[in-house]
N, C-alpha and C. Protein backbone atom coordinates (compact mmCIF):
# COMPACT_ATOMS: atom_id res chain seq x y z
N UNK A 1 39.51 -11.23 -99.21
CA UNK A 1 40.66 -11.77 -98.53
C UNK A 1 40.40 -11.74 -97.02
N UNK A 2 41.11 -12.50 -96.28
CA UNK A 2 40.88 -13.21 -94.96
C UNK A 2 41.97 -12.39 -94.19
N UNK A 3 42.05 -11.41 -93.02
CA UNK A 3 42.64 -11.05 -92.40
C UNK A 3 42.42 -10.76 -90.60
N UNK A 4 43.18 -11.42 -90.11
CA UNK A 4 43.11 -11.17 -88.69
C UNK A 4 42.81 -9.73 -87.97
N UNK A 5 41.91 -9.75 -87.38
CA UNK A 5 41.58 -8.49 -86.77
C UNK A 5 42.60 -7.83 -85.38
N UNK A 6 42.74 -6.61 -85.93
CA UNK A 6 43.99 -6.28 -85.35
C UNK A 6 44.16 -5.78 -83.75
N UNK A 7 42.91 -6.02 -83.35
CA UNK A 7 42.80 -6.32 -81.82
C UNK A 7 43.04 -7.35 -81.32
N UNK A 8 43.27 -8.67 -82.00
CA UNK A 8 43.16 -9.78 -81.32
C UNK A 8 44.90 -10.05 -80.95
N UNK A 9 45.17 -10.48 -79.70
CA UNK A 9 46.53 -11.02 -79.56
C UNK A 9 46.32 -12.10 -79.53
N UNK A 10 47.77 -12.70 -80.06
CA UNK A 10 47.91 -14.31 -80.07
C UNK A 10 49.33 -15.21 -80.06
N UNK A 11 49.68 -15.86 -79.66
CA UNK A 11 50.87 -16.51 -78.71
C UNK A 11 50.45 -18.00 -79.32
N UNK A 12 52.13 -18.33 -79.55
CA UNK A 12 51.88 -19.92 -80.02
C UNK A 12 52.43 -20.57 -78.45
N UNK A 13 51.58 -22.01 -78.22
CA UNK A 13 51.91 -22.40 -77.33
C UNK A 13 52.27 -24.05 -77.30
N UNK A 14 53.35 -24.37 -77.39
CA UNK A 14 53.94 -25.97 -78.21
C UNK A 14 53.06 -26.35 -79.62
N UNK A 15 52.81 -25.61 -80.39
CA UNK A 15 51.84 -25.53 -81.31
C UNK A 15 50.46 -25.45 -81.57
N UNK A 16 50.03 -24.98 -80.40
CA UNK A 16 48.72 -24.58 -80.15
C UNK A 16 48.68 -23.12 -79.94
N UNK A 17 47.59 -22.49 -80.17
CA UNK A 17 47.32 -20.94 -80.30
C UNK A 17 46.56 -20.53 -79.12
N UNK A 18 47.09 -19.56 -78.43
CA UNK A 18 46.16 -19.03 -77.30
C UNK A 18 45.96 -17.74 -78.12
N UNK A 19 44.55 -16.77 -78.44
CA UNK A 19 43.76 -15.96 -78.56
C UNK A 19 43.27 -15.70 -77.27
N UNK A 20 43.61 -13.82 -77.63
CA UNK A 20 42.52 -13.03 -77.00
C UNK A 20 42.23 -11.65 -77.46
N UNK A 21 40.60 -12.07 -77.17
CA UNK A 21 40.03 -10.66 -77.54
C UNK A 21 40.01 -9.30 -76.28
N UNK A 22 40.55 -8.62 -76.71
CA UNK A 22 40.09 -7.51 -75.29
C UNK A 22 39.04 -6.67 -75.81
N UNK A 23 38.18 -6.86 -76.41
CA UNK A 23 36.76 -6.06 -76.75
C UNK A 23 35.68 -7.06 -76.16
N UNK A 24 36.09 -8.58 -76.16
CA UNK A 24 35.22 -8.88 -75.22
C UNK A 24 35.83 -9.42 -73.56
N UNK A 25 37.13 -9.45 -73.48
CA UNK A 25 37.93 -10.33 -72.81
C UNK A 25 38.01 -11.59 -72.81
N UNK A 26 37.81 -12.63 -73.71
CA UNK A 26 37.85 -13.49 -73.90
C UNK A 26 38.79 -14.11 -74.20
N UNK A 27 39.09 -14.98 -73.87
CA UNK A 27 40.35 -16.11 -74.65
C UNK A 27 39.79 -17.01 -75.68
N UNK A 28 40.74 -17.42 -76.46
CA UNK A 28 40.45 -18.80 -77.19
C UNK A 28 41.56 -19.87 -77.63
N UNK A 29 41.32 -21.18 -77.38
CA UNK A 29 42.20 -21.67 -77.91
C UNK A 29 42.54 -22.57 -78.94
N UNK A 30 43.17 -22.77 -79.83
CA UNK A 30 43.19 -23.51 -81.00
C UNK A 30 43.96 -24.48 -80.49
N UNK A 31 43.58 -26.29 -81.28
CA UNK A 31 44.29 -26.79 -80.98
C UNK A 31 45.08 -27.06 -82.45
N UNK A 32 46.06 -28.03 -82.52
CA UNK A 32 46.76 -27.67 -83.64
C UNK A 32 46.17 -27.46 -85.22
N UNK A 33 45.34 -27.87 -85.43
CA UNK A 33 44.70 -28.07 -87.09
C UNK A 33 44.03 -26.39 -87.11
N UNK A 34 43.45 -26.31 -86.05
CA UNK A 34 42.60 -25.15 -86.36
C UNK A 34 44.57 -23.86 -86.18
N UNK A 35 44.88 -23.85 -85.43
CA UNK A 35 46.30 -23.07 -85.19
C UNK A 35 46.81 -22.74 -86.56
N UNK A 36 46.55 -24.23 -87.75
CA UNK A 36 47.35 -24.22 -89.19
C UNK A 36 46.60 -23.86 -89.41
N UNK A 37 45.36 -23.03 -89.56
CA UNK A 37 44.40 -22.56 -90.78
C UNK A 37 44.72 -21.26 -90.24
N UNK A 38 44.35 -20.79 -88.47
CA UNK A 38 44.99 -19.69 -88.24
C UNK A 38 46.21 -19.14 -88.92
N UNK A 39 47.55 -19.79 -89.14
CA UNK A 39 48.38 -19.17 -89.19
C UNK A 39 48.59 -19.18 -90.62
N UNK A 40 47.63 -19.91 -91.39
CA UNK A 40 47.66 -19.60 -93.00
C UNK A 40 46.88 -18.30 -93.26
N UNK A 41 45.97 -18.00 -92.26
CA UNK A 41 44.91 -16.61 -92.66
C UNK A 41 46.22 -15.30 -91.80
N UNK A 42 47.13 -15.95 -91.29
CA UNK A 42 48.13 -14.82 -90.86
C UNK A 42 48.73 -14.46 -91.68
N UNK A 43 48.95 -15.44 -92.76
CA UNK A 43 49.89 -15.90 -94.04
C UNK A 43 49.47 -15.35 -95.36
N UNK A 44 48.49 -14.58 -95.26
CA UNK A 44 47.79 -14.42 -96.21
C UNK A 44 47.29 -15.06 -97.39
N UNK A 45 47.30 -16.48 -96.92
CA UNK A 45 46.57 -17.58 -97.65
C UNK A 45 44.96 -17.40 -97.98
N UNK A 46 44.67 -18.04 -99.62
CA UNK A 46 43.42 -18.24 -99.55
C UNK A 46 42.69 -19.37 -98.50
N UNK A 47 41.41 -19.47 -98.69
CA UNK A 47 41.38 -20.75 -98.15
C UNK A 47 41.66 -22.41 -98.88
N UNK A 48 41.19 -21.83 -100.08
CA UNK A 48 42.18 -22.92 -100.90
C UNK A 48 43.87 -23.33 -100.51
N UNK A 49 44.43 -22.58 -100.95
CA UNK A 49 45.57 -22.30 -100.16
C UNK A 49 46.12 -23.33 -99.06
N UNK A 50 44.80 -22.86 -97.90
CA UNK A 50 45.09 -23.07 -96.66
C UNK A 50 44.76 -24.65 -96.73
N UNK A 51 43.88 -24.82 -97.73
CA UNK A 51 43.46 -26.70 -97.63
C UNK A 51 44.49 -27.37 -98.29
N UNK A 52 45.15 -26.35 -98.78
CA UNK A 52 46.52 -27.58 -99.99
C UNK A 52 48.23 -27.62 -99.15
N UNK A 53 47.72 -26.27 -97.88
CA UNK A 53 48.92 -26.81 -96.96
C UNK A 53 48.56 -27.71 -96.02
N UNK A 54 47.01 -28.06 -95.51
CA UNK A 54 46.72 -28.55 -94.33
C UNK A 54 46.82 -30.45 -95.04
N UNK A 55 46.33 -30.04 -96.55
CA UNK A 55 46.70 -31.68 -96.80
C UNK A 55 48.00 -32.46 -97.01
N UNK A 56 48.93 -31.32 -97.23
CA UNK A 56 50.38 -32.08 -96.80
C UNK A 56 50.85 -32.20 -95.36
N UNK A 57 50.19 -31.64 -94.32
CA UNK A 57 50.17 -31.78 -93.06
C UNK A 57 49.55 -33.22 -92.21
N UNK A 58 48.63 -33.26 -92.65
CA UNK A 58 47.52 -34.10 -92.00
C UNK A 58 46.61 -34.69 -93.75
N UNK A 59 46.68 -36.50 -92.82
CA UNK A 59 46.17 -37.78 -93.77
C UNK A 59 45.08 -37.43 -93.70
N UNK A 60 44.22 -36.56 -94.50
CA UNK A 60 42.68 -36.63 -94.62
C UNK A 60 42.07 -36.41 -96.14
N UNK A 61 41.14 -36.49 -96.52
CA UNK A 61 40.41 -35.87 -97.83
C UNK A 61 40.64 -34.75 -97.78
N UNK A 62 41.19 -34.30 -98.60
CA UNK A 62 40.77 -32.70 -99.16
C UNK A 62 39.62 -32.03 -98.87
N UNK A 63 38.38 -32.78 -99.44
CA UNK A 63 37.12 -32.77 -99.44
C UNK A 63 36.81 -32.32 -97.68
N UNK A 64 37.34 -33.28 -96.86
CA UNK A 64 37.04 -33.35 -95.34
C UNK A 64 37.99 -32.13 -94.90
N UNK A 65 38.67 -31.74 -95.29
CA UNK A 65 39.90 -30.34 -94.64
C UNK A 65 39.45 -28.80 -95.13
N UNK A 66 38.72 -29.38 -96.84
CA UNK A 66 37.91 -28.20 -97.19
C UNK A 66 36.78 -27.53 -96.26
N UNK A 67 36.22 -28.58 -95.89
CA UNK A 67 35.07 -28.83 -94.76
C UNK A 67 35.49 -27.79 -93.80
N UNK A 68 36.31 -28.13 -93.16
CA UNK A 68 36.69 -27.70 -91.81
C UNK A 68 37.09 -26.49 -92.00
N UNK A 69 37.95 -26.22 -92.74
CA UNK A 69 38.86 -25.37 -92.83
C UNK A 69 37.49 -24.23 -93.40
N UNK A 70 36.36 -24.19 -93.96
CA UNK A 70 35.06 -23.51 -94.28
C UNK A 70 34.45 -23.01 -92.71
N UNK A 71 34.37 -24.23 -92.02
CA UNK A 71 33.27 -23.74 -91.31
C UNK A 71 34.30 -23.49 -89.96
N UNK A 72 35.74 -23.41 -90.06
CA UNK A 72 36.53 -22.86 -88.81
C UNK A 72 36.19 -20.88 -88.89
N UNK A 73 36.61 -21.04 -90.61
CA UNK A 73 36.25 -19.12 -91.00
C UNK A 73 35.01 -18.92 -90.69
N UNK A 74 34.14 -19.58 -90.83
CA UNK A 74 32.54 -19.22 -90.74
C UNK A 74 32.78 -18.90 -89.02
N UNK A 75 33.06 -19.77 -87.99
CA UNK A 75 33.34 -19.39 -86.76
C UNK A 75 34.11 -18.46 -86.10
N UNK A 76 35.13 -18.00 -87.00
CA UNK A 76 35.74 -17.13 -86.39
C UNK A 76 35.35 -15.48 -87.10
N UNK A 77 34.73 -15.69 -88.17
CA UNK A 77 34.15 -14.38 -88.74
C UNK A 77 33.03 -13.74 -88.12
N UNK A 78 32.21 -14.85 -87.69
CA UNK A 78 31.37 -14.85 -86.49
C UNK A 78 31.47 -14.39 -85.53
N UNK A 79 33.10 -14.96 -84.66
CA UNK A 79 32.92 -14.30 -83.52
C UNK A 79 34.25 -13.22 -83.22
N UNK A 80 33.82 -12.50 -84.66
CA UNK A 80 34.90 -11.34 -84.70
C UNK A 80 36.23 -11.61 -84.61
N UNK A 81 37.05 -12.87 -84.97
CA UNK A 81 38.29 -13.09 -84.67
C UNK A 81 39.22 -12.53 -86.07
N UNK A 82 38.36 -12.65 -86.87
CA UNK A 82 38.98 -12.65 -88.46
C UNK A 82 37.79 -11.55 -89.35
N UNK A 83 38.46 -11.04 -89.98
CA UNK A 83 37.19 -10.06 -90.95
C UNK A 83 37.63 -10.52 -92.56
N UNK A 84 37.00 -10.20 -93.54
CA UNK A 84 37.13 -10.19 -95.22
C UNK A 84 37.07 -9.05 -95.31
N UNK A 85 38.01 -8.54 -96.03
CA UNK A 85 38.19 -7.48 -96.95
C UNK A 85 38.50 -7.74 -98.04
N UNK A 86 38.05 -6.61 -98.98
CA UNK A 86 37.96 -6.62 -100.62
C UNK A 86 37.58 -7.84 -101.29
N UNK A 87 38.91 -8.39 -101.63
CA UNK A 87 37.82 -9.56 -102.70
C UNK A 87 37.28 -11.33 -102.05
N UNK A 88 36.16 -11.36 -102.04
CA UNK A 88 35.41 -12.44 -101.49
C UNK A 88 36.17 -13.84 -101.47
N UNK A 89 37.62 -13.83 -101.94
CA UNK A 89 38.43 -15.06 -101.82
C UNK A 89 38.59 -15.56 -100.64
């Protein structure tokens, strides 16, 4: 399971996400699509989950939101924003 790391603060901003890390001081910002996958991994959504709310949101393939919505976690697991615990969902 997909959970936000509990150092990071984060502020919605007209529907965009400002992130920050204070282990590195960094900011980050989401713009809205990536904000909805954020706030589905706040949600304790799978990522499945997170692709079957982002496709009633936004006109795209599944296939193409699966995509994204893969390699947004791959980026943010990366750069310490998000960790997995227990089961590999």
């Amino acid at each position: 399971m997909l959970f936000i790391c509990s150092s990071i603060d984060w502020n919605d901003l007209d529907g965009e996400l400002a992130l920050f890390d204070p282990r590195d001081g960094r900011y980050h910002a989401l713009n809205p699509p990536a904000a909805a996958i954020w706030r589905g991994i706040a949600d304790g959504l799978s990522p499945a989950m997170i692709v079957a709310r982002l496709a009633g949101l936004y006109a795209a393939p599944p296939d193409h939101i699966a995509a994204d919505v893969a390699a947004f976690i791959d980026q943010a697991l990366a750069k310490g924003l998000i960790e997995r615990r227990g089961d590999a969902g």
